[in-house]
Protein backbone atom coordinates (compact mmCIF):
# COMPACT_ATOMS: atom_id res chain seq x y z
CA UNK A 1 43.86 12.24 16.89
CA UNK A 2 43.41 9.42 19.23
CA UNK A 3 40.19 9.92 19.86
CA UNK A 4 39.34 10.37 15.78
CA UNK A 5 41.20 6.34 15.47
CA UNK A 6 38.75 5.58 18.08
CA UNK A 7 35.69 6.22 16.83
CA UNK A 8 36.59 4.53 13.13
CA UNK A 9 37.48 1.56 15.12
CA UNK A 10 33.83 1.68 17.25
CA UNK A 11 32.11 1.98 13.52
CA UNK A 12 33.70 -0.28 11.70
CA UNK A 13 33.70 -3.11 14.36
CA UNK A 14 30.22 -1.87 15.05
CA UNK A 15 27.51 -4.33 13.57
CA UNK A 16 23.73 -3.61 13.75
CA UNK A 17 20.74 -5.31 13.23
CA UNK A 18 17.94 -3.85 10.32
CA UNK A 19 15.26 -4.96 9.15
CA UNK A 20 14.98 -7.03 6.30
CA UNK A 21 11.92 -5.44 4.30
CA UNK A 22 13.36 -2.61 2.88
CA UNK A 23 11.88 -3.72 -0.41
CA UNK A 24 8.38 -3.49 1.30
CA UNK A 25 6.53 -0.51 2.77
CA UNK A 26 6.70 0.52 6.93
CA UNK A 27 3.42 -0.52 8.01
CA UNK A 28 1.47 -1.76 4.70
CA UNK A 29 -1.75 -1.37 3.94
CA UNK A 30 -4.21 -4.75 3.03
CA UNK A 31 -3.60 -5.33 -0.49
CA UNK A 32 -3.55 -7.74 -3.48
CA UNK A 33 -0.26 -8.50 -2.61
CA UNK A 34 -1.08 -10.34 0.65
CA UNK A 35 -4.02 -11.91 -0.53
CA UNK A 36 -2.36 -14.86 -1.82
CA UNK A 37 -3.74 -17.41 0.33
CA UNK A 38 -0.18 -19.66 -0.14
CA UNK A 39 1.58 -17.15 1.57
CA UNK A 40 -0.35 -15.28 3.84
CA UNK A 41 -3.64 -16.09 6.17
CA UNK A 42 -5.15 -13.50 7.88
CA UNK A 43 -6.36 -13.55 11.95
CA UNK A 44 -8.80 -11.06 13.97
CA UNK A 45 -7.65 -12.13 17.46
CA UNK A 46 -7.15 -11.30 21.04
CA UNK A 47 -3.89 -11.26 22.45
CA UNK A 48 -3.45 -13.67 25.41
CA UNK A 49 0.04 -12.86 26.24
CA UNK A 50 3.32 -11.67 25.38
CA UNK A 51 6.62 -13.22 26.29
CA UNK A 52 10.25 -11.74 25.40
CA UNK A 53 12.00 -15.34 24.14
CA UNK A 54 15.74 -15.31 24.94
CA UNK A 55 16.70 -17.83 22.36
CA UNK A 56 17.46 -17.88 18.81
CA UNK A 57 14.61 -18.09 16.79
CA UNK A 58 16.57 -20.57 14.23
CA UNK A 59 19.89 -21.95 15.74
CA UNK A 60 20.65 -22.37 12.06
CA UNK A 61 20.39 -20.33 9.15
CA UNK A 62 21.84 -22.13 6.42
CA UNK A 63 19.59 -22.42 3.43
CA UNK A 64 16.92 -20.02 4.60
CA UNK A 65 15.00 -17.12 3.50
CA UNK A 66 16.74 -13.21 4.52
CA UNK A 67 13.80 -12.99 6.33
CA UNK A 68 14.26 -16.14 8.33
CA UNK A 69 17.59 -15.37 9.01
CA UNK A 70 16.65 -11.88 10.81
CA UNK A 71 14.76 -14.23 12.94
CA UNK A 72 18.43 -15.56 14.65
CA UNK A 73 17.91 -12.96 16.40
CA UNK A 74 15.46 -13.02 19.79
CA UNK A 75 11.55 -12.73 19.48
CA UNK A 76 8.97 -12.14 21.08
CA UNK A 77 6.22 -15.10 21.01
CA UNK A 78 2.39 -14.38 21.23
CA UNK A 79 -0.75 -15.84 22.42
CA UNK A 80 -3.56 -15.50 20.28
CA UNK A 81 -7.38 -16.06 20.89
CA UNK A 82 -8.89 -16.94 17.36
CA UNK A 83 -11.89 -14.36 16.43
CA UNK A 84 -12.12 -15.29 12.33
CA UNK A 85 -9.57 -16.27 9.84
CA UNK A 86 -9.13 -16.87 6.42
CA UNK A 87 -8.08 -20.12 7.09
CA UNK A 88 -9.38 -23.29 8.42
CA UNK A 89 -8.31 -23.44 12.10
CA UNK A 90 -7.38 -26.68 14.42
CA UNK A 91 -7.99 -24.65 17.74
CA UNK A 92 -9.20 -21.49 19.34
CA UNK A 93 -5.50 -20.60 20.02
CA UNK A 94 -2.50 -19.94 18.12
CA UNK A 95 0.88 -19.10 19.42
CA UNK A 96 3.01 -16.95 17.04
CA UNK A 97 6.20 -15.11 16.38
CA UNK A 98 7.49 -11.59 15.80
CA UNK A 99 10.83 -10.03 15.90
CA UNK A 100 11.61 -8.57 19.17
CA UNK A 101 12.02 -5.09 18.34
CA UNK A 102 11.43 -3.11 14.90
CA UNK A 103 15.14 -3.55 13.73
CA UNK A 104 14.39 -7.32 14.01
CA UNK A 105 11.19 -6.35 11.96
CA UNK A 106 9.02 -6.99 15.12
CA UNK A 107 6.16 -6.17 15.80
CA UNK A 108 6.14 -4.18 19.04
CA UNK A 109 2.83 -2.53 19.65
CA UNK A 110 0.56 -5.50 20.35
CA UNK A 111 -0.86 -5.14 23.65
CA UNK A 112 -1.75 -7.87 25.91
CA UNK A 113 -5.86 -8.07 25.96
CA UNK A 114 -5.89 -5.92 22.96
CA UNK A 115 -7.92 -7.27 19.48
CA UNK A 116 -6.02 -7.04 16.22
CA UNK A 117 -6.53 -8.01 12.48
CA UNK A 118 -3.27 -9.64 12.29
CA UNK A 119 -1.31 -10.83 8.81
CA UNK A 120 0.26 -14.24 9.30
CA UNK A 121 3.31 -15.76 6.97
CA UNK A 122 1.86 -19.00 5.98
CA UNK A 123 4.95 -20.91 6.67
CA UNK A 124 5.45 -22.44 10.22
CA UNK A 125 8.79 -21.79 12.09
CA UNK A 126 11.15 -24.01 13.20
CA UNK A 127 9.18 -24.11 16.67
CA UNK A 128 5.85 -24.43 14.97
CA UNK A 129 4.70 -21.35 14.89
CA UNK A 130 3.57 -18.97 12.22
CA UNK A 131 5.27 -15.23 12.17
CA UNK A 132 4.09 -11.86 11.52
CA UNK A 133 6.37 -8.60 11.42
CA UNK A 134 5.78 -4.65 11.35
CA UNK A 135 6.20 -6.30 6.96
CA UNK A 136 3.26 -6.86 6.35
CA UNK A 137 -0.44 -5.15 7.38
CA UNK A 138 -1.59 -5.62 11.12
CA UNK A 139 -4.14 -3.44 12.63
CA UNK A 140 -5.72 -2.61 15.65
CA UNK A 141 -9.34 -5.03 15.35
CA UNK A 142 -11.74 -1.48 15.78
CA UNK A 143 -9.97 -0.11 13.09
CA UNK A 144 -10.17 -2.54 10.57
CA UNK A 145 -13.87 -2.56 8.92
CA UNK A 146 -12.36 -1.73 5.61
CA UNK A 147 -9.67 -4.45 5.29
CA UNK A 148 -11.79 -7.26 6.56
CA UNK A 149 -14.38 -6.61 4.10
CA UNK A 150 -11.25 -6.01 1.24
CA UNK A 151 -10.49 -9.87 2.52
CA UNK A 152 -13.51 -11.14 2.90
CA UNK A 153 -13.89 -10.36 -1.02
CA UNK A 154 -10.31 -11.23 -2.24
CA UNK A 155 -10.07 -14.47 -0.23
CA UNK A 156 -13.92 -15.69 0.42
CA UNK A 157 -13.45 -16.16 3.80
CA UNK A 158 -13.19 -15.23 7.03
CA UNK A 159 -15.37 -16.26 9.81
């Protein structure tokens, strides 16, 4: 009986963290709905580097999206070498953010040296960088003739 008390106790106090985009689909394809250019900018990029970040992604969360408060938790944050984008670019590098693990909606398959058509939330971070999670479309760059001619239509650019 013990044993049965214990367990309720380890659930209850038990707290987890899941992902936030339940109302979106696991791995989305490119669509209408992240064409709009306010939100969302697509990248084709190289990955320069990956590096586990082992502080809070915002120290506070009052006020902010349920997406950026998943992002209290730790991230990883990623080098990118600039191939194309949809949007006008101020350097050949851009350093951005995704959960670190997929119950922190991150992104955990990027591979260092690997190319990627990657979709970017528009918004910066409160570090400055932009975000991208397993929420929205991201695929490996050789797989990708498809979408990038899908954006290259919806948005008129990317180069």
């Amino acid at each position: 009986m013990k044993l049965v008390f214990f367990f309720i106790y380890a659930l209850i106090g038990f707290t987890s963290s899941a992902c936030v985009c339940s109302d979106f689909d696991f791995m989305p394809d490119f669509t209408e709905k992240f064409m709009d250019s306010s939100q969302y900018q697509m990248v084709a990029a190289k990955i320069i580097s990956i590096e586990e970040v082992n502080e809070p992604l915002y120290a506070d969360t009052t006020g902010r999206t349920s997406y950026e408060q998943s992002l209290k938790r730790y991230y990883r944050e990623i080098k990118l070498e600039l191939i194309a984008s949809t949007h006008q670019q101020q350097t050949s590098t851009l350093t951005i953010a995704t959960g670190l693990n997929a119950g922190a909606c991150g992104v955990t398959w990027f591979k260092k040296g690997r190319k990627y058509l990657i979709t970017l939330g528009k918004n910066k971070d409160s570090k400055g960088r932009y975000w991208t999670s397993i929420c929205v479309p991201n695929r490996q760059l050789n797989k990708s003739k498809e979408a990038i001619e899908f954006i290259k239509n919806k948005m008129g650019r990317f180069e």
